[in-house]
Protein backbone atom coordinates (compact mmCIF):
# COMPACT_ATOMS: atom_id res chain seq x y z
CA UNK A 1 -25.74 84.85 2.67
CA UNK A 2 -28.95 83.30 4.21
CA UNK A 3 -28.39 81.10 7.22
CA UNK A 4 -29.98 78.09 5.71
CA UNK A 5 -26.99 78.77 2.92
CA UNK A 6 -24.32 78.60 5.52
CA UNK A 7 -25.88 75.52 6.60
CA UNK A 8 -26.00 74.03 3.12
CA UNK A 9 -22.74 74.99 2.66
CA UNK A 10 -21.44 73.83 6.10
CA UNK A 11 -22.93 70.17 4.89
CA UNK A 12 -21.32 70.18 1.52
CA UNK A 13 -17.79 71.37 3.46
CA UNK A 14 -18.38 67.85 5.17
CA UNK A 15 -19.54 65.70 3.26
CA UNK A 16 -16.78 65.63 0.51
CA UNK A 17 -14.30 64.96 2.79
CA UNK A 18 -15.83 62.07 4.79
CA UNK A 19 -16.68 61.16 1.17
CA UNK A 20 -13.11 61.16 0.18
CA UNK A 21 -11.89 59.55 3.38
CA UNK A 22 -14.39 57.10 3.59
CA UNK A 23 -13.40 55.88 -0.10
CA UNK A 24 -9.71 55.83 0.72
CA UNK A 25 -8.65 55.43 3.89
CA UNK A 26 -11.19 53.68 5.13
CA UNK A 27 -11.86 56.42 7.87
CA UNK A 28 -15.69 56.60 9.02
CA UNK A 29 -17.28 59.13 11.42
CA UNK A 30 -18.35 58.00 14.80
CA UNK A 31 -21.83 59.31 16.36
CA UNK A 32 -19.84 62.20 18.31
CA UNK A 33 -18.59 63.86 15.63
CA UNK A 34 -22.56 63.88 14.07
CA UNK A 35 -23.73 65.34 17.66
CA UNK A 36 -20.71 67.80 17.89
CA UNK A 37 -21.67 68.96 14.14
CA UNK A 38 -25.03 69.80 15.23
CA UNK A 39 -23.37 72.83 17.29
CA UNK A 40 -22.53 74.92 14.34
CA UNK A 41 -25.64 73.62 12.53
CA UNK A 42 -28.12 75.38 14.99
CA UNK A 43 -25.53 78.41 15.90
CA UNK A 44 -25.84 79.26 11.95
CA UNK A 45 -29.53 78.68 12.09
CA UNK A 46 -29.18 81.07 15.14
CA UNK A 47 -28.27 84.01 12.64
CA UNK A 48 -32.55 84.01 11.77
CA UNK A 49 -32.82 85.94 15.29
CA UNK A 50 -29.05 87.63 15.69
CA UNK A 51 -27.91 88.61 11.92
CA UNK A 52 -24.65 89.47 13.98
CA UNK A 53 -24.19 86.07 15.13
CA UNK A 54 -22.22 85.16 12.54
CA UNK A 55 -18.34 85.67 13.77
CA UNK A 56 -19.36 83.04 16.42
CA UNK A 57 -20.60 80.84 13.95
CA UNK A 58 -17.49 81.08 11.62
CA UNK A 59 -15.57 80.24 15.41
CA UNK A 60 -17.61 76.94 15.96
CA UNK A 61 -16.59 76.18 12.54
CA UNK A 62 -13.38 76.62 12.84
CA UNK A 63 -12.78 74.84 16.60
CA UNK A 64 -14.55 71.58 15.21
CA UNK A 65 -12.32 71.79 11.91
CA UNK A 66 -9.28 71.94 14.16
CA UNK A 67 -11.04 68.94 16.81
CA UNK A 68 -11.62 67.09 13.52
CA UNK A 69 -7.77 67.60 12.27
CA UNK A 70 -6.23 66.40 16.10
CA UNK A 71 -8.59 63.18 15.81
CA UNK A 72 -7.90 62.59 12.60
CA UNK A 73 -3.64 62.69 13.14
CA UNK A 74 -4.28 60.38 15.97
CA UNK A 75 -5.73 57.81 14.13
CA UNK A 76 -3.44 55.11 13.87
CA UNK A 77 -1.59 53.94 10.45
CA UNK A 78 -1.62 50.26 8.61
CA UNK A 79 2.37 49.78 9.68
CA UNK A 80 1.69 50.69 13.37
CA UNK A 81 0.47 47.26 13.58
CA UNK A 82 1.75 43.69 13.48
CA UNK A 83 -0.30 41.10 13.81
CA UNK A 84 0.53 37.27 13.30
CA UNK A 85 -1.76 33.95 13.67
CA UNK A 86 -0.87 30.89 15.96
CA UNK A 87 -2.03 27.39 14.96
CA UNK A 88 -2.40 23.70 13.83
CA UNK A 89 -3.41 22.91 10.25
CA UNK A 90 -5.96 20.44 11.46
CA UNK A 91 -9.39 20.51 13.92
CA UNK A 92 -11.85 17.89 14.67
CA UNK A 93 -15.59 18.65 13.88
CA UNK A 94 -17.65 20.44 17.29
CA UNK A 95 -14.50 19.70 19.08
CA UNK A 96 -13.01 22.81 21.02
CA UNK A 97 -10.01 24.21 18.76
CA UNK A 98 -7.22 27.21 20.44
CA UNK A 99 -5.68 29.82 18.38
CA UNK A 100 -3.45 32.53 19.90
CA UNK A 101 -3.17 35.65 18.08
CA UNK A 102 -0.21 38.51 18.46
CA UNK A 103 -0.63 41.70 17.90
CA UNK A 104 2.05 44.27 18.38
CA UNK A 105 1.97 48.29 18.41
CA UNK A 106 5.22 49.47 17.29
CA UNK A 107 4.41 52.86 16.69
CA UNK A 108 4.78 55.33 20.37
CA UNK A 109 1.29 56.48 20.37
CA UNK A 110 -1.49 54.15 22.47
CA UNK A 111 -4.36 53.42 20.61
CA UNK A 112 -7.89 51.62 21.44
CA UNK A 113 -8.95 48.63 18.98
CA UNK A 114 -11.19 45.95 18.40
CA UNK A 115 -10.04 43.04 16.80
CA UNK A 116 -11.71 39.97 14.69
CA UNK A 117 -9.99 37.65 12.88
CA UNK A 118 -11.63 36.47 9.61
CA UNK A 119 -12.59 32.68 10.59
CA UNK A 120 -15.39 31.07 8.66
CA UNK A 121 -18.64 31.22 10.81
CA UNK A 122 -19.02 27.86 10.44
CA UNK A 123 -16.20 27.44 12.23
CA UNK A 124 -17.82 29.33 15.59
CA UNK A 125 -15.24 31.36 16.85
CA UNK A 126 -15.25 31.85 20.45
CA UNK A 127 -15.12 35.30 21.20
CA UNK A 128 -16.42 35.99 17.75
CA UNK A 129 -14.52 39.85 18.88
CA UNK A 130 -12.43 41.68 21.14
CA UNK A 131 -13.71 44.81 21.99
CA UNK A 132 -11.48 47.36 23.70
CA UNK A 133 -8.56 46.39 23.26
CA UNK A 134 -5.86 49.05 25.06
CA UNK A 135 -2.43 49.02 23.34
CA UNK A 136 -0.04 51.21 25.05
CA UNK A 137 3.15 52.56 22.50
CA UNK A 138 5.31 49.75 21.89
CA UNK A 139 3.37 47.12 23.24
CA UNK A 140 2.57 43.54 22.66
CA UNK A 141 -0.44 41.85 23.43
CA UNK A 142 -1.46 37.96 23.55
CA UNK A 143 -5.29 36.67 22.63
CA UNK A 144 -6.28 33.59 22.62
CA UNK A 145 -9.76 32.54 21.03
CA UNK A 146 -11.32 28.83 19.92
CA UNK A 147 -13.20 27.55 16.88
CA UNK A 148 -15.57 24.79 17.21
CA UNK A 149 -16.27 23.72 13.89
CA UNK A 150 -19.79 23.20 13.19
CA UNK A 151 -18.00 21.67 9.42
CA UNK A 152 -16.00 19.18 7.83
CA UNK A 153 -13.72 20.46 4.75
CA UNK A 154 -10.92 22.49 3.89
CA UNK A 155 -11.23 26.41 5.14
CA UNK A 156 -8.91 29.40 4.79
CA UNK A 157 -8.62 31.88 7.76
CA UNK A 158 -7.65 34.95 5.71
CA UNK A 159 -7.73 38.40 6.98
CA UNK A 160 -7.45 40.24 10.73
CA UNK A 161 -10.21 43.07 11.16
CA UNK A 162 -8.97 45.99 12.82
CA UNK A 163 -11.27 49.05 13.99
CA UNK A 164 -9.38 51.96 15.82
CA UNK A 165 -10.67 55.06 17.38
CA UNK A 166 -9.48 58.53 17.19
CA UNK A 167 -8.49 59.78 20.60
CA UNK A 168 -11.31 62.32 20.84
CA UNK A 169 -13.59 59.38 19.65
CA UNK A 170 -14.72 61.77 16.32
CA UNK A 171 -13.68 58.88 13.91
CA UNK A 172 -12.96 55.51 13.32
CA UNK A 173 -10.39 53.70 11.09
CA UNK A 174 -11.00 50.06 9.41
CA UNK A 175 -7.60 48.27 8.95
CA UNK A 176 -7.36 45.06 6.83
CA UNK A 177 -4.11 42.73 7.62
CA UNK A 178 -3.82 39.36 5.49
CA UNK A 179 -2.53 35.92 6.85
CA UNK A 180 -3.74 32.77 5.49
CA UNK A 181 -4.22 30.11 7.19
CA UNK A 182 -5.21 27.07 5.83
CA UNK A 183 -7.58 24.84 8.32
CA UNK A 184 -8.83 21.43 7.69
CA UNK A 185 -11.57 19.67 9.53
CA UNK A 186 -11.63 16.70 9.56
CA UNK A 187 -14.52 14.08 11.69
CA UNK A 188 -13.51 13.58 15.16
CA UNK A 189 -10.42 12.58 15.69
CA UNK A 190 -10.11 13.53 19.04
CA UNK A 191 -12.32 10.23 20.31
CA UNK A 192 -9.17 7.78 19.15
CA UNK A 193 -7.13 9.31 21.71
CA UNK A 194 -9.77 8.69 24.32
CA UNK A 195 -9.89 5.47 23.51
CA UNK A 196 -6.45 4.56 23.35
CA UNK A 197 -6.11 5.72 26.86
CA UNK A 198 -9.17 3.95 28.31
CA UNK A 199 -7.92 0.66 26.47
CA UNK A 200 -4.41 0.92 28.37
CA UNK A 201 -6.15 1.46 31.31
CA UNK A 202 -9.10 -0.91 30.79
CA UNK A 203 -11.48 1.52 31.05
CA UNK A 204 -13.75 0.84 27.48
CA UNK A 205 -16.95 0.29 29.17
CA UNK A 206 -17.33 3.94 29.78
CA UNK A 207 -17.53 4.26 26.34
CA UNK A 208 -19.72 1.53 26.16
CA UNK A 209 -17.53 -0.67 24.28
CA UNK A 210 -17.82 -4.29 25.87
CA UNK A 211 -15.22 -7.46 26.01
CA UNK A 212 -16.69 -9.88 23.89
CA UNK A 213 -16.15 -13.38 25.01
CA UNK A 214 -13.95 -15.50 22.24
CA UNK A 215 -15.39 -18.70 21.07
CA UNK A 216 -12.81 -21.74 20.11
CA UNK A 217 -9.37 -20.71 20.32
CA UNK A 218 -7.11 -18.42 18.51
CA UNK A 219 -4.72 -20.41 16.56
CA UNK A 220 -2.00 -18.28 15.70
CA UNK A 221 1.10 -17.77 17.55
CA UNK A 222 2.57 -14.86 19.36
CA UNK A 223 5.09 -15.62 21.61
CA UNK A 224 6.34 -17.73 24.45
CA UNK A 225 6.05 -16.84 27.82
CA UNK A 226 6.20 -17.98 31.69
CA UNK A 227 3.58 -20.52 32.82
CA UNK A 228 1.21 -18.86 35.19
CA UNK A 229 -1.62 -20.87 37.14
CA UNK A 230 -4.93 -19.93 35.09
CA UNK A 231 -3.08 -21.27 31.68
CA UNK A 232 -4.39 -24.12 30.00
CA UNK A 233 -1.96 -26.91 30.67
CA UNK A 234 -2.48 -28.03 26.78
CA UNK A 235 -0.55 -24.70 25.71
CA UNK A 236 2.48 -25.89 27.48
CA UNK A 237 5.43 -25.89 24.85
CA UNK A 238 7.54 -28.73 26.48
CA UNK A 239 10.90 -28.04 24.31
CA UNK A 240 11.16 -24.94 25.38
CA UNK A 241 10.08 -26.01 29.14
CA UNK A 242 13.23 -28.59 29.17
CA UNK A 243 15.66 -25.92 27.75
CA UNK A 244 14.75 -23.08 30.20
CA UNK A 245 14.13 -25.43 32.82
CA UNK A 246 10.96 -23.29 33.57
CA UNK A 247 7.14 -23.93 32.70
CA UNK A 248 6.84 -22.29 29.32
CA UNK A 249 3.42 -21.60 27.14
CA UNK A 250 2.63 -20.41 24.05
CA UNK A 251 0.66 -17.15 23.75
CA UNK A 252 -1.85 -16.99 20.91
CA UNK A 253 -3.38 -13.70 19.16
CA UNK A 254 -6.80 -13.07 17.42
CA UNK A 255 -6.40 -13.69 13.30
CA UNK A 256 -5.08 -10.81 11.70
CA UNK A 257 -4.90 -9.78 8.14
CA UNK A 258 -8.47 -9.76 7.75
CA UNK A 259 -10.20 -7.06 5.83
CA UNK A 260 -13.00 -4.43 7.06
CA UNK A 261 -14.46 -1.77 3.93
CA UNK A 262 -17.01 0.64 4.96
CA UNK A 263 -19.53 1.61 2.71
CA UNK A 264 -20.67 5.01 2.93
CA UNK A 265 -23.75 6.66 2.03
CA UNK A 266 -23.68 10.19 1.29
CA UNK A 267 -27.00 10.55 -0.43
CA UNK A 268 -30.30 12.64 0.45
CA UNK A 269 -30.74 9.87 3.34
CA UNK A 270 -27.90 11.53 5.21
CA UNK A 271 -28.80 15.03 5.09
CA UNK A 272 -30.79 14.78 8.26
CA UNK A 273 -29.38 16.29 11.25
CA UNK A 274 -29.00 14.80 15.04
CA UNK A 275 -27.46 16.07 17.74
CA UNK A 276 -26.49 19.19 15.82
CA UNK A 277 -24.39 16.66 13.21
CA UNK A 278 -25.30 15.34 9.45
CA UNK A 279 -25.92 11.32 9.81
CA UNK A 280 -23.04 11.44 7.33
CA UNK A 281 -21.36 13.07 9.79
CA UNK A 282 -21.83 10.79 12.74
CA UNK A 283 -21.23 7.50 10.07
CA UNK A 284 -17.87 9.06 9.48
CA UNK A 285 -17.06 9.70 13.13
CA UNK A 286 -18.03 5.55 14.21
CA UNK A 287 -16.15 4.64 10.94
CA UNK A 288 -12.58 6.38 11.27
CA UNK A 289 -12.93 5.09 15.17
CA UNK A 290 -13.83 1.44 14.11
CA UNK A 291 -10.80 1.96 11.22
CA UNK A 292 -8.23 2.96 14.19
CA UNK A 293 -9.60 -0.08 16.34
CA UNK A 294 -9.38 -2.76 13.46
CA UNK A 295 -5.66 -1.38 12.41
CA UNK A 296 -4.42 -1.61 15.75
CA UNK A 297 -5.51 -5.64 15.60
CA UNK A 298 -3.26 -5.59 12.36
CA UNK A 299 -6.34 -5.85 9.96
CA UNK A 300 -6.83 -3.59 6.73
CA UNK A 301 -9.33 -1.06 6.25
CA UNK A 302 -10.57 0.00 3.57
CA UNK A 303 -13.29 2.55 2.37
CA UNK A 304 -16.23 3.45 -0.14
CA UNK A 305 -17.86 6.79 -0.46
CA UNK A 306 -21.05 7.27 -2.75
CA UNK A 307 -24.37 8.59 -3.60
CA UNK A 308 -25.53 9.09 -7.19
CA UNK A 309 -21.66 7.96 -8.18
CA UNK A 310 -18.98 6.47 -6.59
CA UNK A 311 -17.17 9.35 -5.07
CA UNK A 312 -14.06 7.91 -3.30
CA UNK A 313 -12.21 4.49 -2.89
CA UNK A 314 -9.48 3.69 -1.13
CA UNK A 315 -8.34 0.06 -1.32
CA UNK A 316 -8.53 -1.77 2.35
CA UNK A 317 -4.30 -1.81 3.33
CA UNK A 318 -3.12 -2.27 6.88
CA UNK A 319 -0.60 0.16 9.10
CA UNK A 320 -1.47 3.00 11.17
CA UNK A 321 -0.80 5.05 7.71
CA UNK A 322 -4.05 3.68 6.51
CA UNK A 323 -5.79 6.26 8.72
CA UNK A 324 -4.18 9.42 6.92
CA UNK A 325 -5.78 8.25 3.42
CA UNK A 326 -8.74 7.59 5.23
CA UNK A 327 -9.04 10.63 6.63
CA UNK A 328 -8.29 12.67 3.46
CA UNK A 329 -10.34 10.67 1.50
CA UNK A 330 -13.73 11.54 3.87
CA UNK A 331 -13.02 14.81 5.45
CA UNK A 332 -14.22 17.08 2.55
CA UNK A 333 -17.11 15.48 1.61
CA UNK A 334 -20.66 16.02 2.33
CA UNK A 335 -24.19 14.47 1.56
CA UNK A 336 -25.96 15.54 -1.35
CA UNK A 337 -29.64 15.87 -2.14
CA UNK A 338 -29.42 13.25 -5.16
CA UNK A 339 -30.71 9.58 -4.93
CA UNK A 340 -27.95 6.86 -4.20
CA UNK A 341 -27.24 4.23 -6.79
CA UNK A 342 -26.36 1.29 -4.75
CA UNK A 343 -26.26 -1.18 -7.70
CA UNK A 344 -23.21 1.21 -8.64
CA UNK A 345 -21.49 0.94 -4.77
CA UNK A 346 -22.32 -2.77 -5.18
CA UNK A 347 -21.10 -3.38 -8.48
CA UNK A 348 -17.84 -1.27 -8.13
CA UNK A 349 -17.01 -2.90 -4.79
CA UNK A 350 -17.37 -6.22 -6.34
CA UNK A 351 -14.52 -5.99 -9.25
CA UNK A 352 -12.08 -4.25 -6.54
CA UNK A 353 -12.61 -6.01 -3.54
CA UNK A 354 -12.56 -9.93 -4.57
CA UNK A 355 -10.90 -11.08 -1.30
CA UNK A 356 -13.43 -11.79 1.79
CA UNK A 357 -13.91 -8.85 4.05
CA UNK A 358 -16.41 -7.46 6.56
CA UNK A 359 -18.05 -5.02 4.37
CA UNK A 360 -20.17 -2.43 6.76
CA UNK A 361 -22.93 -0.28 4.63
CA UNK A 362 -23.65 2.87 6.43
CA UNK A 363 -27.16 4.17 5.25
CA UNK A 364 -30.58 5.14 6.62
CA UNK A 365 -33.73 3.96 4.94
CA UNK A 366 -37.15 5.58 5.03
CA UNK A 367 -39.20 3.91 1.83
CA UNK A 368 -39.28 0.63 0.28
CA UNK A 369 -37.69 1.10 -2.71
CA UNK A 370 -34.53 1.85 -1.21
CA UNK A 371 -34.98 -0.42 1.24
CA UNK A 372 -35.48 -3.34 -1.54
CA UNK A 373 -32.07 -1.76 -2.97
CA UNK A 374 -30.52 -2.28 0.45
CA UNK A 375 -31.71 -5.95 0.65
CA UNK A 376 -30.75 -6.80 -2.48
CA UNK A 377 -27.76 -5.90 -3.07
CA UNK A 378 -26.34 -6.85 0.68
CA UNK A 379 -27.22 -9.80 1.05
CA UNK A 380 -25.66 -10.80 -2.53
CA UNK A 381 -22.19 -10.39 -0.93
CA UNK A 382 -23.24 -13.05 1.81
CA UNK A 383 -21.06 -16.24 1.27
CA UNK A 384 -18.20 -13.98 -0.34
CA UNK A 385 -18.58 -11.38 2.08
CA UNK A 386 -19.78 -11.02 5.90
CA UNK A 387 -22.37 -7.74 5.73
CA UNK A 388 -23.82 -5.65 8.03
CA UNK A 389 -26.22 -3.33 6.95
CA UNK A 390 -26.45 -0.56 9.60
CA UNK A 391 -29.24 1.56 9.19
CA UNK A 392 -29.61 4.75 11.52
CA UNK A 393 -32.39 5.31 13.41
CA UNK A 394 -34.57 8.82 12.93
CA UNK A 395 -35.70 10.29 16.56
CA UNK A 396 -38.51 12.00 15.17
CA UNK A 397 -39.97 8.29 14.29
CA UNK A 398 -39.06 7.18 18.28
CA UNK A 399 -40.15 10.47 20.13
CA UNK A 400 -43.33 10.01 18.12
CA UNK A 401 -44.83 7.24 19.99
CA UNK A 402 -42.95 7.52 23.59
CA UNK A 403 -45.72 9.46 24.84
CA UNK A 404 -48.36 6.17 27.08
CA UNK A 405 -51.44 8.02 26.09
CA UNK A 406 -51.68 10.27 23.12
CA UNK A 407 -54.77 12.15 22.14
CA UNK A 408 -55.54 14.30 19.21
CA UNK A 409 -52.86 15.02 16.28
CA UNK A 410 -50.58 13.63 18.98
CA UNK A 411 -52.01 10.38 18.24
CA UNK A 412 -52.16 9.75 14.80
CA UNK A 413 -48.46 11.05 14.45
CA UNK A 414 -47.46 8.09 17.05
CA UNK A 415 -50.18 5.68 15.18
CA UNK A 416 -48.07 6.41 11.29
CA UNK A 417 -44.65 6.73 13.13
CA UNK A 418 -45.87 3.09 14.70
CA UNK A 419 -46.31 1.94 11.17
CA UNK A 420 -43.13 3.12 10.07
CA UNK A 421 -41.12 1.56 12.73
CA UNK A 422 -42.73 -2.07 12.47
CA UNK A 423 -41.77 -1.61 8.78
CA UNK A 424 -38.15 -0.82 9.82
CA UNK A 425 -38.58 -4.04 12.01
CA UNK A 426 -39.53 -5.87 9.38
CA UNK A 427 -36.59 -4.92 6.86
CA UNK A 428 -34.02 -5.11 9.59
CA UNK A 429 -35.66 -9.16 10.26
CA UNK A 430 -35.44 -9.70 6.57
CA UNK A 431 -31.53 -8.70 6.35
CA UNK A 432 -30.91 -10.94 8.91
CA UNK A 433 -33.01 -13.80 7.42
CA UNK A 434 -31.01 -13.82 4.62
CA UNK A 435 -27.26 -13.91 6.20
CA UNK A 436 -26.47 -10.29 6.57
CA UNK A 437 -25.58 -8.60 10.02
CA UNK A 438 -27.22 -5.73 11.04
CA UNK A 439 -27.22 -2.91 13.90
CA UNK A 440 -30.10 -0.64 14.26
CA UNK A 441 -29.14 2.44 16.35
CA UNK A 442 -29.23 5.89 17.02
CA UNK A 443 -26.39 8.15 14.93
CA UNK A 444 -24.58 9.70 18.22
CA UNK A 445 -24.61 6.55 19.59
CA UNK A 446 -23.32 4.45 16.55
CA UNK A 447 -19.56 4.51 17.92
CA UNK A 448 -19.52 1.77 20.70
CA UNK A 449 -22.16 -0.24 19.20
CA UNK A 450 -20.29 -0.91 15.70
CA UNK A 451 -16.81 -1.43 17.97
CA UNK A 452 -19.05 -4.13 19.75
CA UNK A 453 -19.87 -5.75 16.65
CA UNK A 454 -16.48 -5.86 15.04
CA UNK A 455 -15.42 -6.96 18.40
CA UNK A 456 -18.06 -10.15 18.13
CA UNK A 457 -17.22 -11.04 14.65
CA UNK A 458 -13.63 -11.50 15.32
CA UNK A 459 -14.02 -12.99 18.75
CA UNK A 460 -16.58 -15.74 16.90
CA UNK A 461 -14.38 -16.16 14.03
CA UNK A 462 -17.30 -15.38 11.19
CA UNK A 463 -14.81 -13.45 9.27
């Protein structure tokens, strides 16, 4: 037998069994084992110069067979392992998001792992990995990890990756355990918290959300309470002053009952990103805020998703309840590179919302004919409705002409984005010619400024 026979054959001794393993085990060979099979390749290649080489060959042969056998038996087995997922059912979009998993070795050997668990990348998993993991026999081990969704919708953490070593570091084993977990994102939730505990505290101005100063009186009543010396002397209630023998007034609270429906654009217009968010995104985000703010004053909420078709409604109802449909009804959905139909929105908001409400059209305009839509069909609901047509602002338009003195391409980008802006102007002035409300803003900064507007309707009884 030739020497570059032996090798051949050495090869083809290999190869099927890495071939075999590969296919059903899973078992892959790690960059050692190539380098420690190159001994035996060049001792047999050896047997050009020393025909009597070959009982050292057939020796190197045989000590890597046995090295391969001892790394193979310590490679570890699918039911050493237990491994079991910690978490909530539901995250808020780019918000930071903990999961804890636990992974146990119950077998009495020690092995050397990495570990990923089979999260969505959208979802941004923080490690992504954990490398090196050393898991003494009968062991238990802690890891905790975040997401920070990147995503709305529904996701489904499925599997746990597992990659062990051999303990001579010839092979590696790929283990696949299955837990689902189902994870919903839904827009950021995490903001009504903040602002419930800046409003006990009377702290809103750091979120920019002002106290708007009421005109006229409130007119209906609350309760009745102790006199104290900056109440108006014409709310004293004299009956109940004689009985308690103690200056009584009546307390009066803002009109409730009142009606707020968002309409939502989820059209091409809202594909644009800022701030590493959709402008769906951020209209979703200032809307489910605005809808916690206006159900805490007792008022109902309601809600209109659409683009080419109506896509969701849910009918404007009152109680902190409200926000769960809300929530379901918005979290899964996503702008879509079709044209919106707002004579559709219009007309389908018209024969199921006949009572008078605040009706707040989310959208962002860049051409006239949906701007002429926009008009249109807005300021129809004035007299029957109070709109406010808030259109989002494009920073790509603004940054255009901040610079004082542009030159070259520089300056006829800021001379067209110039245009475009004075065109804005002029639709926003035409909106409010007409009756409608409107707010012109920036989408991450939408939030406070819509609060502040809600805020200012109520306080100057328009609705």
């Amino acid at each position: 037998m030739t020497p570059f026979s032996l090798v051949t054959l050495e090869l083809l001794a290999m190869a099927g069994p890495l071939a075999a393993l590969a296919a059903f085990a899973r078992v892959y060979p790690e960059r050692r084992l190539v380098r420690a099979a190159l001994a035996p390749a060049a001792a047999s290649l050896g047997l050009l110069a020393a025909p009597g080489f070959l009982l050292p060959v057939i020796l190197i042969d045989a000590v890597l067979a046995v090295l391969v056998l001892v790394d193979l038996a310590s490679l570890p087995r699918r039911a050493d392992f237990e491994i079991t997922r910690q978490s909530g059912r539901v995250a808020s979009l780019a918000k930071r998001y903990p999961i804890r998993l636990l992974l146990a070795n119950r077998s009495r050997r020690s092995f050397s792992i990495d570990l990923r668990d089979g999260a969505d990348p959208a979802l941004k998993p923080e490690p992504a990995e954990f490398s090196g993991l050393a898991m003494p026999p009968r062991s238990r081990l802690e890891l905790d990890y975040a997401l920070r969704p990147a995503r709305r919708g529904a996701f489904e953490i499925g599997e746990f990756h597992v990659r062990a070593r051999g303990r001579l570091g010839l092979f590696q084993r790929f283990l696949t355990y299955r837990q689902p977990t189902r994870l919903n994102v839904y827009p950021d939730m995490q903001q009504l918290a903040q602002y419930a505990l800046l409003a006990r505290t009377n702290r809103l101005s750091q979120l920019g959300v002002r106290r708007a100063r009421r005109i006229g009186q409130d007119h209906d009543f609350e309760r009745l309470r102790d006199y104290t010396v900056d109440d108006n002397y014409r709310h004293i209630e004299w009956r109940a002053t004689a009985r308690r023998r103690r200056l009584t007034v009546k307390d009066f609270q803002a009109t409730r009952s009142q009606r707020v429906i968002f309409l939502i654009d989820c059209g091409r217009m809202m594909t644009n990103l800022s701030s590493g968010l959709s402008l769906l995104d951020h209209a979703f985000n200032a809307a489910l805020m605005l809808s916690w703010v206006a159900l805490r004053q007792s008022d109902a909420v309601g809600l209109l998703c659409f683009s080419d078709e109506v896509h969701n409604y849910v009918p404007p109802r009152g109680g902190m309840g409200q926000m769960n449909r809300l929530l379901h009804a918005c979290f899964n959905r996503f702008p879509g590179r079709v044209e919106s139909r707002y004579d559709q929105a219009f007309r389908y908001l018209g024969a199921h919302a006949r009572k008078r409400a605040l009706v707040v059209l989310v959208t962002n305009v860049i051409d006239e004919v949906n701007a002429n839509q926009v008009q249109r069909y807005l300021t129809s609901l004035v007299g029957r409705h109070l709109p406010i047509g808030v259109l989002l602002r494009d920073h790509r338009l603004f940054d255009a002409v901040e610079p004082e003195a542009p030159s070259g391409d520089a300056l006829w980008r800021a001379a067209a984005a110039a245009d475009q802006l004075a065109w804005r102007r002029q639709v926003l002035t035409d909106l409010a010619g007409q009756g409608a409300l409107t707010l012109d803003v920036f989408p991450e900064e939408l939030t406070a400024p819509l609060i502040n507007r809600y805020l200012e309707v109520k306080a100057r009884h328009l609705l």
